[in-house]
C-alpha atoms as a PDB file:
ATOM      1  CA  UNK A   1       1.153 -15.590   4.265  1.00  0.00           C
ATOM      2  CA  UNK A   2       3.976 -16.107   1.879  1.00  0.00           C
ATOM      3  CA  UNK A   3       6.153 -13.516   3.055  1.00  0.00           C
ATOM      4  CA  UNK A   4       6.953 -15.417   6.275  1.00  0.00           C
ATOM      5  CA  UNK A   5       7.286 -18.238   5.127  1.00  0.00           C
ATOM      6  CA  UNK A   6       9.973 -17.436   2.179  1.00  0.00           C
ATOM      7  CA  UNK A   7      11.755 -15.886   5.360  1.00  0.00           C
ATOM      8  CA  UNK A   8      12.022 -18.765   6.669  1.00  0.00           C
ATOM      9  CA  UNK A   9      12.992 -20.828   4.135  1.00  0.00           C
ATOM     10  CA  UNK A  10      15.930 -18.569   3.996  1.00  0.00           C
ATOM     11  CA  UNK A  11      16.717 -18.749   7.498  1.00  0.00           C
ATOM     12  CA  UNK A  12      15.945 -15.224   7.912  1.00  0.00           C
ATOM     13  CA  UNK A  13      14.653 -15.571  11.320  1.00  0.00           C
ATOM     14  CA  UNK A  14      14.535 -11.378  11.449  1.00  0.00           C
ATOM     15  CA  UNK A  15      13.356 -11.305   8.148  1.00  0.00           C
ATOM     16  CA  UNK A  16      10.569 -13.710   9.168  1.00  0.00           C
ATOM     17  CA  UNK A  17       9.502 -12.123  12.639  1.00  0.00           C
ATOM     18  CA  UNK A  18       8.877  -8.780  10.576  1.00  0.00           C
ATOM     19  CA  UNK A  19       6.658 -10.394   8.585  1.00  0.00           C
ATOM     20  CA  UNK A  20       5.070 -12.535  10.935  1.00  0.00           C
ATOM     21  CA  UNK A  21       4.358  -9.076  12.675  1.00  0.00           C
ATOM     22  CA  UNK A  22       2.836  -7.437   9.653  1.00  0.00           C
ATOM     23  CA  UNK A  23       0.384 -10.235   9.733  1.00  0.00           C
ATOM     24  CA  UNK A  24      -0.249 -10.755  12.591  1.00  0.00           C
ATOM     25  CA  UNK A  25      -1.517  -6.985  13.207  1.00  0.00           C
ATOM     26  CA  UNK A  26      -3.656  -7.332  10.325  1.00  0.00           C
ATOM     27  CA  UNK A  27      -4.881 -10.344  12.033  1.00  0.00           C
ATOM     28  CA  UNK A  28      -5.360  -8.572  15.234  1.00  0.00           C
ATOM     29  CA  UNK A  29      -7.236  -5.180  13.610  1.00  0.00           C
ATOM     30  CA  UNK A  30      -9.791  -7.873  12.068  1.00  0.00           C
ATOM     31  CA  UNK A  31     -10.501  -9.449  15.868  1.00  0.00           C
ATOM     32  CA  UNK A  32      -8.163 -12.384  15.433  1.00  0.00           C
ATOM     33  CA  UNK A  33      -6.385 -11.554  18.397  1.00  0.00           C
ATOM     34  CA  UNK A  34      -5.347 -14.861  19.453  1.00  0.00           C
ATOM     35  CA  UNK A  35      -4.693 -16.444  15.933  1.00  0.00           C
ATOM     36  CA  UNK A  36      -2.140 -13.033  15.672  1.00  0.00           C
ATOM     37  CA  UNK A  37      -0.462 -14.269  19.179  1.00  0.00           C
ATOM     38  CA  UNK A  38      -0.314 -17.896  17.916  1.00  0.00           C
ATOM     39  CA  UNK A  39       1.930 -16.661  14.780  1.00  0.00           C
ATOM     40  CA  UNK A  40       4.365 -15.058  16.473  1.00  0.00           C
ATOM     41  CA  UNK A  41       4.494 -16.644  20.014  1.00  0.00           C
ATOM     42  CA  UNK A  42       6.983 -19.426  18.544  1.00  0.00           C
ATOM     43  CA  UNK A  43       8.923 -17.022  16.086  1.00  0.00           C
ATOM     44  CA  UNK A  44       9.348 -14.726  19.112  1.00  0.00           C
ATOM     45  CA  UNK A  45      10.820 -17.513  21.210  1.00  0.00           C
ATOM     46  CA  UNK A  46      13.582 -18.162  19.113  1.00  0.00           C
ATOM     47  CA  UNK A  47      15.080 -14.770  20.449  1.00  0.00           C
ATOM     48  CA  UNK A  48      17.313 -14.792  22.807  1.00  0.00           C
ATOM     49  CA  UNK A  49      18.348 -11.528  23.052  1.00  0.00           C
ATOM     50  CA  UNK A  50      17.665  -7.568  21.381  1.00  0.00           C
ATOM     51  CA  UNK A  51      14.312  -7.475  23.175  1.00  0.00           C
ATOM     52  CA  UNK A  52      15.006  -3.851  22.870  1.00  0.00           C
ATOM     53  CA  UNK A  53      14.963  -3.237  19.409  1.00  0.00           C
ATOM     54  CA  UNK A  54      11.684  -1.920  17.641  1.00  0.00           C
ATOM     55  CA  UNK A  55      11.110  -5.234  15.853  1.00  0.00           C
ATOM     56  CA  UNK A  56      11.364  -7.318  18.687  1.00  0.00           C
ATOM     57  CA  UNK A  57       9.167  -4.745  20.587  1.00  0.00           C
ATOM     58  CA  UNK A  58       6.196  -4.497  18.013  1.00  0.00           C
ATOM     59  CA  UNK A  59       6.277  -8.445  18.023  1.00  0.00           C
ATOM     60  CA  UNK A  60       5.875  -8.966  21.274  1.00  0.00           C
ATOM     61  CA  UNK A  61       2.934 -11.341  21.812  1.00  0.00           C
ATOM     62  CA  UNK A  62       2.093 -10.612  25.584  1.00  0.00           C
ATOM     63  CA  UNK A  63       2.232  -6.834  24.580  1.00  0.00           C
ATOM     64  CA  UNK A  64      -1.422  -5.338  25.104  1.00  0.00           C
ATOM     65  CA  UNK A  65      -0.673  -3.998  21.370  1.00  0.00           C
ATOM     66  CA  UNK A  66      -2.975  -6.886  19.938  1.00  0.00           C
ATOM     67  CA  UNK A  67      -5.577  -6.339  22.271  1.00  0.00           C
ATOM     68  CA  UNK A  68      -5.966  -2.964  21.117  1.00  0.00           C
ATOM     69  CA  UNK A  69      -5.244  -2.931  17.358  1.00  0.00           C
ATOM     70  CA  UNK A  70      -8.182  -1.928  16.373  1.00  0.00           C
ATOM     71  CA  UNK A  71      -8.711   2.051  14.668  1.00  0.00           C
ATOM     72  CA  UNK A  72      -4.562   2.016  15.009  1.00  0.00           C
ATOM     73  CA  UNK A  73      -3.487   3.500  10.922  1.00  0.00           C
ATOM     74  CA  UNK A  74      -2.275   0.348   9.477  1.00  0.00           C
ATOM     75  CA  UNK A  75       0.274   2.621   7.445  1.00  0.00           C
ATOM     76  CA  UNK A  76       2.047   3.920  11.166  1.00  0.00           C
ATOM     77  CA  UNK A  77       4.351   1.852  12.274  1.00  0.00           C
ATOM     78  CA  UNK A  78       4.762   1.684  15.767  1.00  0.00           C
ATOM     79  CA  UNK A  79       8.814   1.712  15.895  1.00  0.00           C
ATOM     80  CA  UNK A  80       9.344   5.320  13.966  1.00  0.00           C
ATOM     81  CA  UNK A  81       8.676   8.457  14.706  1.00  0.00           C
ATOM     82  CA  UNK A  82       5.716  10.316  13.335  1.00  0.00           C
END
């Protein structure tokens, strides 16, 4: 988890939510759904605005997208194109 948190200590709130993200979908594949939602739910709220952008998108904690992470290639991310 030290990817986030050097973020942080940078102040490098995007920096930090693309990590946190990364995580947390590892989290998620392995059935840790909620401890996934519980990283980024604060991290996410510190947003304000560019809830259209892919990072903000794949972070999205009420998104169904950690409900169903499981058998999803952990090399693919969700905001390119295949």
């Amino acid at each position: 988890m030290r990817a986030p948190e050097v973020a942080r200590a940078q102040g490098a709130r995007s920096l930090e939510l693309r990590a946190a993200s990364d995580l947390a979908r590892l989290w998620a594949r392995r059935g840790e759904s909620a401890r996934a939602v519980e990283l980024l739910a604060p991290i996410y709220g510190w947003f304000t605005e560019g809830f259209d952008t892919p990072d903000l998108k794949d972070a999205n904690p009420s998104s169904s997208a950690f409900a169903s992470e499981r058998g999803r290639d952990p090399g693919k991310r969700p905001d390119l194109p295949e």
